[in-house]
N, C-alpha and C. Protein backbone atom coordinates (compact mmCIF):
# COMPACT_ATOMS: atom_id res chain seq x y z
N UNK A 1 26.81 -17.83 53.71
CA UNK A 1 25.49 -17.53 54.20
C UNK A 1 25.51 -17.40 55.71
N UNK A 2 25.02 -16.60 56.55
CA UNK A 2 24.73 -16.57 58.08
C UNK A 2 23.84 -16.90 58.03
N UNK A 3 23.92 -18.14 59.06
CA UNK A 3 23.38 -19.05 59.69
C UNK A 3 22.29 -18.42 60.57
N UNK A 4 22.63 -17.56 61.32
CA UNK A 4 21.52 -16.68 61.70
C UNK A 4 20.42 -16.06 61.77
N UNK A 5 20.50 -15.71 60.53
CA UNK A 5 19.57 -15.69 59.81
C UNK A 5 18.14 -16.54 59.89
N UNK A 6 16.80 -15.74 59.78
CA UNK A 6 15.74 -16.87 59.57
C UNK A 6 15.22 -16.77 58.07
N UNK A 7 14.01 -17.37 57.35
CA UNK A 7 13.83 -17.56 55.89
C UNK A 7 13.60 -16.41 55.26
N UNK A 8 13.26 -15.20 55.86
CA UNK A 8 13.34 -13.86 55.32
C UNK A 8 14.68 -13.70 54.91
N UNK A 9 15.47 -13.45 56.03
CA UNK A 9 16.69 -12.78 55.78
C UNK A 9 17.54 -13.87 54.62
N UNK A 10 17.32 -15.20 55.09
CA UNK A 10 18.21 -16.06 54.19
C UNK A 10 17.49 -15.60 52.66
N UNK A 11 16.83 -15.58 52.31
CA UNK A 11 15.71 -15.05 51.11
C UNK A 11 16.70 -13.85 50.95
N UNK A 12 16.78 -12.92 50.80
CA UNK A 12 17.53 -11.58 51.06
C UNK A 12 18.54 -11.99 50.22
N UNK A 13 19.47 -12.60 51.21
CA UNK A 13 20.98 -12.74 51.09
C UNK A 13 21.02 -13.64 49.94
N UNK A 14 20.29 -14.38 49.84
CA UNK A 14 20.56 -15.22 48.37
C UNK A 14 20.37 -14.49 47.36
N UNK A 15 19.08 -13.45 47.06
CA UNK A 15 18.96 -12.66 46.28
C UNK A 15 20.03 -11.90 45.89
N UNK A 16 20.46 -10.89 46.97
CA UNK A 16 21.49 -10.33 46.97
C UNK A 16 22.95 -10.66 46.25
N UNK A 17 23.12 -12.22 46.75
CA UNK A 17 24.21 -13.04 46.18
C UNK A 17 24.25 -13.20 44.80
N UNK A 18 23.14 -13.35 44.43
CA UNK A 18 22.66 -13.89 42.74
C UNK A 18 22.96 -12.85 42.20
N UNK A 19 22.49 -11.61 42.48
CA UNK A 19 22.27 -10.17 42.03
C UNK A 19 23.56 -9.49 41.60
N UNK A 20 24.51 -9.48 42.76
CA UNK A 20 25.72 -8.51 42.88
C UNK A 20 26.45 -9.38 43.00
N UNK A 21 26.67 -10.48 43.38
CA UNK A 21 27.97 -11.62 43.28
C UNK A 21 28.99 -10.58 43.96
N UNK A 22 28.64 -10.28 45.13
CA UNK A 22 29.65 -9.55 46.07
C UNK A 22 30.66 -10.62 46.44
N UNK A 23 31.86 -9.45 46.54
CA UNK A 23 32.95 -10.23 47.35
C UNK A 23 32.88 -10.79 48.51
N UNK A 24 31.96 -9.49 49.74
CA UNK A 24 31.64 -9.96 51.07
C UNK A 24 30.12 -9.48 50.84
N UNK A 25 29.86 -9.81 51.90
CA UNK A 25 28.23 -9.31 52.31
C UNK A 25 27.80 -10.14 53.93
N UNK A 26 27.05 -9.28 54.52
CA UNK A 26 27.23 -9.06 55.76
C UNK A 26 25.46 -8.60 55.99
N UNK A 27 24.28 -9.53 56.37
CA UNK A 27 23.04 -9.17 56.25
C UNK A 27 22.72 -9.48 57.87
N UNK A 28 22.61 -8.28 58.26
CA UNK A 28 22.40 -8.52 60.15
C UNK A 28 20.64 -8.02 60.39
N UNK A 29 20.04 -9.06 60.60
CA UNK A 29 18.83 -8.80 61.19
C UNK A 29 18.46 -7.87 62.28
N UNK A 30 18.39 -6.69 62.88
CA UNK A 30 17.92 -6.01 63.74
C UNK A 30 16.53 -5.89 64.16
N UNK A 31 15.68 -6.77 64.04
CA UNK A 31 14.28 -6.88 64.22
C UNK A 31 13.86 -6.56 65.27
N UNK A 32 14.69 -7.50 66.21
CA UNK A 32 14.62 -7.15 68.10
C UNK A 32 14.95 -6.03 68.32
N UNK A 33 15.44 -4.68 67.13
CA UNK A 33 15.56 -3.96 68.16
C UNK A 33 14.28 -2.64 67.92
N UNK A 34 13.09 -3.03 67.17
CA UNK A 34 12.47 -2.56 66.87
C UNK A 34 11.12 -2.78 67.10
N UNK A 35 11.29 -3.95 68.30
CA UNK A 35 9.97 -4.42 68.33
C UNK A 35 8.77 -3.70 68.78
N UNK A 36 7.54 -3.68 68.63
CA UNK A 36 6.41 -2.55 68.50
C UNK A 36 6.79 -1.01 68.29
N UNK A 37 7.79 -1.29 67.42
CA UNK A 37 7.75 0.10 66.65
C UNK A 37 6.42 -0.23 65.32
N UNK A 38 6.49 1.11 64.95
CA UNK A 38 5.54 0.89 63.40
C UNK A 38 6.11 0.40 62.20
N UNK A 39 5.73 -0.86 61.72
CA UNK A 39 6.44 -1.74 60.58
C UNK A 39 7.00 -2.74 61.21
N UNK A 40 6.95 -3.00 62.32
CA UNK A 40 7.73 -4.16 63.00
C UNK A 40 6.55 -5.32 62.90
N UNK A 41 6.89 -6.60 62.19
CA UNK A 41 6.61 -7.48 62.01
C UNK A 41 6.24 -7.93 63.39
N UNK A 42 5.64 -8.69 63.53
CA UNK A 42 4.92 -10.07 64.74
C UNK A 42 6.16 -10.92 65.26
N UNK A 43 6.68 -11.57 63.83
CA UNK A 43 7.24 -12.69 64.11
C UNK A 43 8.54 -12.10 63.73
N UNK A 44 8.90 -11.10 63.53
CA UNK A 44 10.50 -10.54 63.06
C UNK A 44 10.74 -10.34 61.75
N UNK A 45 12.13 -10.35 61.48
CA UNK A 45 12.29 -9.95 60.27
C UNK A 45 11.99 -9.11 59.28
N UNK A 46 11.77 -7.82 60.28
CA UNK A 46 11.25 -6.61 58.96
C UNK A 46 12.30 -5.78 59.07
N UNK A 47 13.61 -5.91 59.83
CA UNK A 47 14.39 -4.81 59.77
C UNK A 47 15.87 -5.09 59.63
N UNK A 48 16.56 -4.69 58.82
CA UNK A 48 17.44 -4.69 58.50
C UNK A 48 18.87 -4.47 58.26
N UNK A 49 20.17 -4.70 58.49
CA UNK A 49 21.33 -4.03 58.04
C UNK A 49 22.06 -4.84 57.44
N UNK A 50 22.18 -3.89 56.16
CA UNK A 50 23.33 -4.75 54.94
C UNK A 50 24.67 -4.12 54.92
N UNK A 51 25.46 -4.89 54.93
CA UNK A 51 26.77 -4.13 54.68
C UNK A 51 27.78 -5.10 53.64
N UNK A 52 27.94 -4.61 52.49
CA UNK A 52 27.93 -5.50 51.18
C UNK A 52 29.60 -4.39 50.18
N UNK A 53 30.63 -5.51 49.97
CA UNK A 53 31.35 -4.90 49.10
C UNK A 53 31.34 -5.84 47.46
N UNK A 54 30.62 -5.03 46.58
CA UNK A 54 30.90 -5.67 44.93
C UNK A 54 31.07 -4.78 44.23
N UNK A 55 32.14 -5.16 43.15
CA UNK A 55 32.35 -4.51 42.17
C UNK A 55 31.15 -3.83 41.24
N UNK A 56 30.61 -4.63 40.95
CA UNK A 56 28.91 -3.64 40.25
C UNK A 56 28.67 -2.59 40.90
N UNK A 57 28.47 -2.17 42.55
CA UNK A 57 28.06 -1.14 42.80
C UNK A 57 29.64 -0.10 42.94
N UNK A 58 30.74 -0.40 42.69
CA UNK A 58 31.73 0.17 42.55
C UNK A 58 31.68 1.28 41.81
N UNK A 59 32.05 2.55 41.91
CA UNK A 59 32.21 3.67 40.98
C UNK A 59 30.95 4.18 40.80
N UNK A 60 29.61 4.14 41.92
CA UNK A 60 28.44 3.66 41.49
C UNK A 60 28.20 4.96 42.53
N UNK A 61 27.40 5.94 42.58
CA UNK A 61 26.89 7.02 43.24
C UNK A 61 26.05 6.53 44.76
N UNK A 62 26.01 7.05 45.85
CA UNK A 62 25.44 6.28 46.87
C UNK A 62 23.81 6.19 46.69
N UNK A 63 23.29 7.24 46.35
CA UNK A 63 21.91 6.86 45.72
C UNK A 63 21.58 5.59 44.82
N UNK A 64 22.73 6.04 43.95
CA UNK A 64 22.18 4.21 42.52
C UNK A 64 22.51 3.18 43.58
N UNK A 65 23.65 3.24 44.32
CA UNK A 65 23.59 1.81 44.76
C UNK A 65 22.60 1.42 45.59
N UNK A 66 22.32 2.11 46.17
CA UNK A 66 21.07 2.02 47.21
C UNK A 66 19.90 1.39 46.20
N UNK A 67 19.70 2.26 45.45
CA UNK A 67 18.77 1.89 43.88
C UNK A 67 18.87 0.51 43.84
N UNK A 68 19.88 0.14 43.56
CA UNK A 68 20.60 -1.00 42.74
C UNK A 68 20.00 -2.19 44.06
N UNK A 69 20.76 -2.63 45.22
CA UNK A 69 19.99 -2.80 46.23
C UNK A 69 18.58 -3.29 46.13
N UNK A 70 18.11 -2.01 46.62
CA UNK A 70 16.36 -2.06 47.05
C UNK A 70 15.81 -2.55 45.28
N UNK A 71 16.30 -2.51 43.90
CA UNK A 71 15.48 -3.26 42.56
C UNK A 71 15.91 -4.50 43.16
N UNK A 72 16.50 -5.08 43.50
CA UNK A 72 16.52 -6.79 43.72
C UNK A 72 15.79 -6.97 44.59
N UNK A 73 15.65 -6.25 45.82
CA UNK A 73 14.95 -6.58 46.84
C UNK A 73 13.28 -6.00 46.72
N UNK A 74 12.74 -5.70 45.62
CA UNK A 74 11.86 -4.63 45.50
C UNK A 74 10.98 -5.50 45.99
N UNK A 75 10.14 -6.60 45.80
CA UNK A 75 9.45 -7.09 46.18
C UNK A 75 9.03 -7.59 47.86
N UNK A 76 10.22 -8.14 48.33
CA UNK A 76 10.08 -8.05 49.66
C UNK A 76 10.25 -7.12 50.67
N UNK A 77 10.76 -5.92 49.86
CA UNK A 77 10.35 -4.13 50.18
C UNK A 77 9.15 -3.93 50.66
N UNK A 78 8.28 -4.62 49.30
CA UNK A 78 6.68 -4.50 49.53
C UNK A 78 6.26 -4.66 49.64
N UNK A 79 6.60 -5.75 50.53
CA UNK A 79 5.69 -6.74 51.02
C UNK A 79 6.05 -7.35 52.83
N UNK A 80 7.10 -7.66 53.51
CA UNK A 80 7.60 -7.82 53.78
C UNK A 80 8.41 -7.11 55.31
N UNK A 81 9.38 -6.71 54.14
CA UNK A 81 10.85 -6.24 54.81
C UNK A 81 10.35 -4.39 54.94
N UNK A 82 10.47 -4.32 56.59
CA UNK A 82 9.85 -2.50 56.34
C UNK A 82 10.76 -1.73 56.61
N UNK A 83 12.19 -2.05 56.93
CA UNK A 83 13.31 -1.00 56.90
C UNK A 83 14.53 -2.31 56.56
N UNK A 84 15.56 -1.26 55.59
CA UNK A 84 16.91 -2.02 55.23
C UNK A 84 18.09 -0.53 55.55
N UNK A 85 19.02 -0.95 56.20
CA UNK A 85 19.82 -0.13 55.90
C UNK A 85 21.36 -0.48 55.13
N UNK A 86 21.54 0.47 54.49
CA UNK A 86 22.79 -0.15 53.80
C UNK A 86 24.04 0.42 53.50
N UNK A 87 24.84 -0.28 54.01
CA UNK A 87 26.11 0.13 53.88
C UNK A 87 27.10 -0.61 52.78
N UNK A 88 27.52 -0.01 51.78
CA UNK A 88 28.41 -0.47 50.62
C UNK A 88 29.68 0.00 50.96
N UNK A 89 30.81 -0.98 51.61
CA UNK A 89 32.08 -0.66 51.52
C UNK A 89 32.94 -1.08 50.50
């Protein structure tokens, strides 16, 4: 888990963990660098970069995995979290 992280992002990464039982995963908050943009949270944590290697999204088209992704996270998609970006190595 990164420590770094605040209860959003740790929220995320656990999901994530449960979900895909990745080998690595790598959830970097970029919030600060978006601040009073549109969707930028008050207090942080609306923006995102994942960079995640698991076998589930393996052999997996870059659209589904993205798919695959954002269904675990769907809720704090919509509530929440207003940009993720993601990288599956």
């Amino acid at each position: 888990m990164t420590e770094s992280l605040g209860p959003i992002g740790r929220l995320l990464e656990q999901k994530l963990i449960a979900a895909l039982q990745p080998a690595m995963i790598e959830l970097i908050d970029e919030s600060n660098q978006h601040h009073g943009h549109t969707g930028a949270h008050p207090s942080g944590e609306s923006h995102f970069r994942l960079r995640v290697s698991a076998d589930v999204l393996k052999d997996k088209s870059r659209v589904m995995q993205h798919r695959m992704v954002n269904e675990v996270l769907a809720h704090e998609l919509k509530t929440r979290v207003h940009a993720l970006a993601i990288e599956v190595i």
